[in-house]
N, C-alpha and C. Protein backbone atom coordinates (compact mmCIF):
# COMPACT_ATOMS: atom_id res chain seq x y z
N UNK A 1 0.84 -1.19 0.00
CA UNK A 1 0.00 0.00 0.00
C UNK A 1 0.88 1.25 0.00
N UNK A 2 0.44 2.41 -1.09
CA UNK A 2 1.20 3.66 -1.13
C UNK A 2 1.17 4.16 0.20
N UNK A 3 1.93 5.26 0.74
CA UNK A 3 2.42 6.16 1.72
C UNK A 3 2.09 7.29 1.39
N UNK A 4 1.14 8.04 2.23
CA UNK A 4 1.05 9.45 1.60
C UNK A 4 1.32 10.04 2.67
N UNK A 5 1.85 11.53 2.12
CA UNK A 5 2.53 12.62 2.81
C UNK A 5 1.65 13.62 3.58
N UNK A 6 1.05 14.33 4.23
CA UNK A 6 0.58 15.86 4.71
C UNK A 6 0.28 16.28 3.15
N UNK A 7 2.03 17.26 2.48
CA UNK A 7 2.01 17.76 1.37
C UNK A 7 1.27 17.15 -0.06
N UNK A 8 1.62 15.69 -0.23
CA UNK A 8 0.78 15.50 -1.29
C UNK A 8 -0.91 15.81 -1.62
N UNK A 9 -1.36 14.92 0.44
CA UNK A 9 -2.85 15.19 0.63
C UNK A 9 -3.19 17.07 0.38
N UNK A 10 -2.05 17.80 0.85
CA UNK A 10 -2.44 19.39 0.83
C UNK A 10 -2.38 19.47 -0.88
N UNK A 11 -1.64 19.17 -1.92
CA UNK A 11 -1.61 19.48 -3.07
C UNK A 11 -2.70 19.02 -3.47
N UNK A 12 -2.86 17.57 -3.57
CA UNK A 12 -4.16 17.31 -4.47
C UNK A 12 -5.24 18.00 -3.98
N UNK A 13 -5.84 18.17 -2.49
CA UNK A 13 -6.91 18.98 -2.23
C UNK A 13 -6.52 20.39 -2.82
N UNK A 14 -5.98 20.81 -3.10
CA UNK A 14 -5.59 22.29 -3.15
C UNK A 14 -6.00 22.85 -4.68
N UNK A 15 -5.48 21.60 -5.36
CA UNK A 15 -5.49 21.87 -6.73
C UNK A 15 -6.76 21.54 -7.15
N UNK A 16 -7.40 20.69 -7.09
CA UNK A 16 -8.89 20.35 -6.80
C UNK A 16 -10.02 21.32 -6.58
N UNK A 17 -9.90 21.51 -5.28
CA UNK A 17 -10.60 22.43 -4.68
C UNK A 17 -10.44 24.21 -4.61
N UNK A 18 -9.37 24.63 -5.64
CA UNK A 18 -9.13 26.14 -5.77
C UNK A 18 -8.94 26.43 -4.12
N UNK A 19 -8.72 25.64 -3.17
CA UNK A 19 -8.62 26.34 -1.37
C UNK A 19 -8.07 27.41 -1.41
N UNK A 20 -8.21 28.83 -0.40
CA UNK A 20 -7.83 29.96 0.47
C UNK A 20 -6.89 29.46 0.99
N UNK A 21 -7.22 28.23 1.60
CA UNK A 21 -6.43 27.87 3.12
C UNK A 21 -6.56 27.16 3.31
N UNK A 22 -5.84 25.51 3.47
CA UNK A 22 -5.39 24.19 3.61
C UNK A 22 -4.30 23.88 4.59
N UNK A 23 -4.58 22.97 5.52
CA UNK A 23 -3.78 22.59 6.70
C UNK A 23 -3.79 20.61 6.70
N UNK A 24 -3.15 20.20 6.38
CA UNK A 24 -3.33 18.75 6.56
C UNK A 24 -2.43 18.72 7.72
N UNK A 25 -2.55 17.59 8.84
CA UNK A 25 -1.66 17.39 9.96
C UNK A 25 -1.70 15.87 9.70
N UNK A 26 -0.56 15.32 9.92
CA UNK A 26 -0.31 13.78 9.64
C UNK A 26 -0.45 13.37 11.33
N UNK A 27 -1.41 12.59 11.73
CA UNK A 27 -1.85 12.15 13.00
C UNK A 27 -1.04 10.71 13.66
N UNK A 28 -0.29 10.71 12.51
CA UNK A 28 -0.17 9.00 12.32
C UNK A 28 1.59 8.59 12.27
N UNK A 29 2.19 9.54 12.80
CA UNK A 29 3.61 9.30 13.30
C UNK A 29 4.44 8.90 11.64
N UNK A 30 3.91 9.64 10.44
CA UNK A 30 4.42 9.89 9.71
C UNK A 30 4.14 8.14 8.66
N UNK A 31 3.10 7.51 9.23
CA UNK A 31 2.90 6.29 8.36
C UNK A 31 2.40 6.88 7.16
N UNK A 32 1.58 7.82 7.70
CA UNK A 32 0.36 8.43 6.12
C UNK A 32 -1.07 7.62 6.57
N UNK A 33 -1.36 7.28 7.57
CA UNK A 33 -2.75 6.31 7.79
C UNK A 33 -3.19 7.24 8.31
N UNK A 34 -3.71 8.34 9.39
CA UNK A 34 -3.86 8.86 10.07
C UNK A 34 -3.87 10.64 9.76
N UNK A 35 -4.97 11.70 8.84
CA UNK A 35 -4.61 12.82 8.82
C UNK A 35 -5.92 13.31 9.18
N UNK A 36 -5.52 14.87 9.61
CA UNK A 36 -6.61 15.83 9.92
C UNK A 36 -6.41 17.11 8.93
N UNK A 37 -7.71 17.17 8.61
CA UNK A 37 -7.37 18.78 7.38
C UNK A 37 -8.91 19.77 8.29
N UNK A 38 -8.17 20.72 7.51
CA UNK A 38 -9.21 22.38 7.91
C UNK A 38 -8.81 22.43 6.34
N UNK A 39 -10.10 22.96 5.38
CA UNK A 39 -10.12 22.99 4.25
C UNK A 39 -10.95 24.27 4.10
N UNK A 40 -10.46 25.04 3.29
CA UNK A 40 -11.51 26.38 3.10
C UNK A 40 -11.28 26.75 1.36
N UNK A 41 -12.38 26.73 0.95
CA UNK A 41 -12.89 26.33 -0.21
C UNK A 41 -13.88 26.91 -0.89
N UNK A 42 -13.94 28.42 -2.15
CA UNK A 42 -14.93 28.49 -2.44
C UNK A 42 -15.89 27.88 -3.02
N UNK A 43 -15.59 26.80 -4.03
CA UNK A 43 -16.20 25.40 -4.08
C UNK A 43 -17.23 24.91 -2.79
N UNK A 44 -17.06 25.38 -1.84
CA UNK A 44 -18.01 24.70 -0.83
C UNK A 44 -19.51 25.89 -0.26
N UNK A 45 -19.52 26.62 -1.23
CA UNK A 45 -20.47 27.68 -1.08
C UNK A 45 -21.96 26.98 -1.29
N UNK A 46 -22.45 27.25 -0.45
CA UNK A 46 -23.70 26.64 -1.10
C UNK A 46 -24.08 25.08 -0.86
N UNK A 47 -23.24 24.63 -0.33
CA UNK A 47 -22.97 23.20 -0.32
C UNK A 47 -23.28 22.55 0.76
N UNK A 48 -23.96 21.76 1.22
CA UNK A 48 -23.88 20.98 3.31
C UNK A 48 -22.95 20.45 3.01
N UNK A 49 -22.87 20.21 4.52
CA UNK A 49 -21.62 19.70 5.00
C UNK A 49 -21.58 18.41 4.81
N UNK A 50 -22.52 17.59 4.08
CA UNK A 50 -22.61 16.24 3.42
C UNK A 50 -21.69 16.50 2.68
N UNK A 51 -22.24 17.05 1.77
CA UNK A 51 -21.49 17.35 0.47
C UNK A 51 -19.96 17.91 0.40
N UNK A 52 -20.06 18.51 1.00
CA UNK A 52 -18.55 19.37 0.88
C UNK A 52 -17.58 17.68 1.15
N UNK A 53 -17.89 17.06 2.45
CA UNK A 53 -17.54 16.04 2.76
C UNK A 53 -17.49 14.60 1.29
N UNK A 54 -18.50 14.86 1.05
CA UNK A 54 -18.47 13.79 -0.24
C UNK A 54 -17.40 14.41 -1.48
N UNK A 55 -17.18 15.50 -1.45
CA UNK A 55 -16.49 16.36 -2.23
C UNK A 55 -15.03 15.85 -2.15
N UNK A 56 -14.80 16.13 -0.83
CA UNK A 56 -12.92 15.59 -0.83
C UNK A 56 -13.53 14.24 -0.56
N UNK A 57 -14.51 13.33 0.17
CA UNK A 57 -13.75 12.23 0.06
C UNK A 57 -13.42 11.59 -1.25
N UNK A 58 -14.02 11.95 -2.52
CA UNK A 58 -14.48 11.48 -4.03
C UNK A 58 -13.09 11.94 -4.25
N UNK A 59 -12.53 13.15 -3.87
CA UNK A 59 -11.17 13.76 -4.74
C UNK A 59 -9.72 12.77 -4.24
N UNK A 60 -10.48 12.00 -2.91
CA UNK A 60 -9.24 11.28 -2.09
C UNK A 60 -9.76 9.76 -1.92
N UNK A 61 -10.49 9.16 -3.09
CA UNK A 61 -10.88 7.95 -3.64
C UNK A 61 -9.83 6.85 -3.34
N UNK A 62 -8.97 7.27 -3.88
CA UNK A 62 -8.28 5.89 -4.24
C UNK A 62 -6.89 6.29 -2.34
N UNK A 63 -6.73 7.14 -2.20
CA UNK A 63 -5.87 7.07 -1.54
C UNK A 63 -6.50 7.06 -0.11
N UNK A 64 -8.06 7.22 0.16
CA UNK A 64 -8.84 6.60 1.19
C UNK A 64 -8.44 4.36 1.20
N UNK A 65 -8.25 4.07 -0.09
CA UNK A 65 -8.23 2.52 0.17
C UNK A 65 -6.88 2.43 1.46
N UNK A 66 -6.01 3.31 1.70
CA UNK A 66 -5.15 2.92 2.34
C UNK A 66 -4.89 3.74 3.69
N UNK A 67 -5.80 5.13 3.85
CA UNK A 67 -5.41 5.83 4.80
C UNK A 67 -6.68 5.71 6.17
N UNK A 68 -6.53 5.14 7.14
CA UNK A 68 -7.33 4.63 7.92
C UNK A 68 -8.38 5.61 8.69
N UNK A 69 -7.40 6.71 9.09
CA UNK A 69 -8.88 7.98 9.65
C UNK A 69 -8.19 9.15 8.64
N UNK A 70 -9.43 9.89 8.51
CA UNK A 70 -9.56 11.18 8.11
C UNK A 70 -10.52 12.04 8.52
N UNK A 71 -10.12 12.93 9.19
CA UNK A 71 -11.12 13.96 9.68
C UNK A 71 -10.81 15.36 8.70
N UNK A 72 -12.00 15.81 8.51
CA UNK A 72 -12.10 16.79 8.10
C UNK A 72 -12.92 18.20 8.35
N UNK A 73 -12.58 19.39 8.30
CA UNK A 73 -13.51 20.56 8.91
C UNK A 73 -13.24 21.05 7.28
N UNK A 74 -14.49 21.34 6.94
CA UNK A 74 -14.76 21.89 5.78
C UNK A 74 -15.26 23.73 5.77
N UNK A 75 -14.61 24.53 5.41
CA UNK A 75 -15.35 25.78 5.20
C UNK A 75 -15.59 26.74 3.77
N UNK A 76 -16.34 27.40 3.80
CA UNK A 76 -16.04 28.74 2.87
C UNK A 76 -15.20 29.75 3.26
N UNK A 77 -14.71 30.44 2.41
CA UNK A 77 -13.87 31.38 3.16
C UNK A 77 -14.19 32.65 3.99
N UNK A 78 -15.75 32.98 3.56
CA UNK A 78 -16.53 33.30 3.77
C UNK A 78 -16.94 33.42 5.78
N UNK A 79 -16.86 31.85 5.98
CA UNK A 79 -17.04 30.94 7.41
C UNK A 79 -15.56 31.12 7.64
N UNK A 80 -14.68 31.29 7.10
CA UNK A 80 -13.11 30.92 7.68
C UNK A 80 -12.45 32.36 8.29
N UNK A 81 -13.39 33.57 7.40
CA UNK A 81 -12.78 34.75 8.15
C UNK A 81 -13.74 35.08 9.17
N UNK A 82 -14.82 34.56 9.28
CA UNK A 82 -15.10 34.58 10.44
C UNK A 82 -14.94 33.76 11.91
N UNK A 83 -14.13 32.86 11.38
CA UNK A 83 -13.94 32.01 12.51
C UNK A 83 -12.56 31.83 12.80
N UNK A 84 -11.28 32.03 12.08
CA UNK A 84 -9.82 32.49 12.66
C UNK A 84 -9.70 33.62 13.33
N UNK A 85 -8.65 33.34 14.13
CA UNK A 85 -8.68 34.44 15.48
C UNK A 85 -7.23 36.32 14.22
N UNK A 86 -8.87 36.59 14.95
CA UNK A 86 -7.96 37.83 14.26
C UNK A 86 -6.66 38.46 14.70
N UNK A 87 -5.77 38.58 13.78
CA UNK A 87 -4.33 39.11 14.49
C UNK A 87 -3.72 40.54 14.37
């Protein structure tokens, strides 16, 4: 079974999804089984949170056969400047 990186999972979502702002964290002591993303996405306008969800998991098809959890927080950017802490 392939090994995937943080960076690859951040590229393909990225390129995919046109994202603002993409964070993958590898949960999984660097196996690649184990990631968490914050995804902000104008693509997700309009969209539930079913969907947005069916959205990357469809874009991360084949590399779901091998990666065991994935959590995901899905936003617009819209939802994302309102919810990062302002600096």
């Amino acid at each position: 079974m392939p090994v995937y990186t943080k960076e690859y999972i951040e590229n393909k979502l990225s390129k995919e999804l046109d994202t603002t702002y993409i964070n993958v964290e590898d949960l999984s002591d660097s196996c690649g089984a184990k990631f968490q993303a914050l995804i902000v996405s104008p693509k997700f306008e309009s969209k539930s949170l079913l969907e947005r969800h069916r959205m990357v998991n469809s874009i991360l098809a084949d590399e779901m056969k091998s990666i065991h959890a994935f959590t995901q927080k899905t936003l617009t950017p819209e939802q994302w400047k309102k919810q990062k802490p302002q600096s």
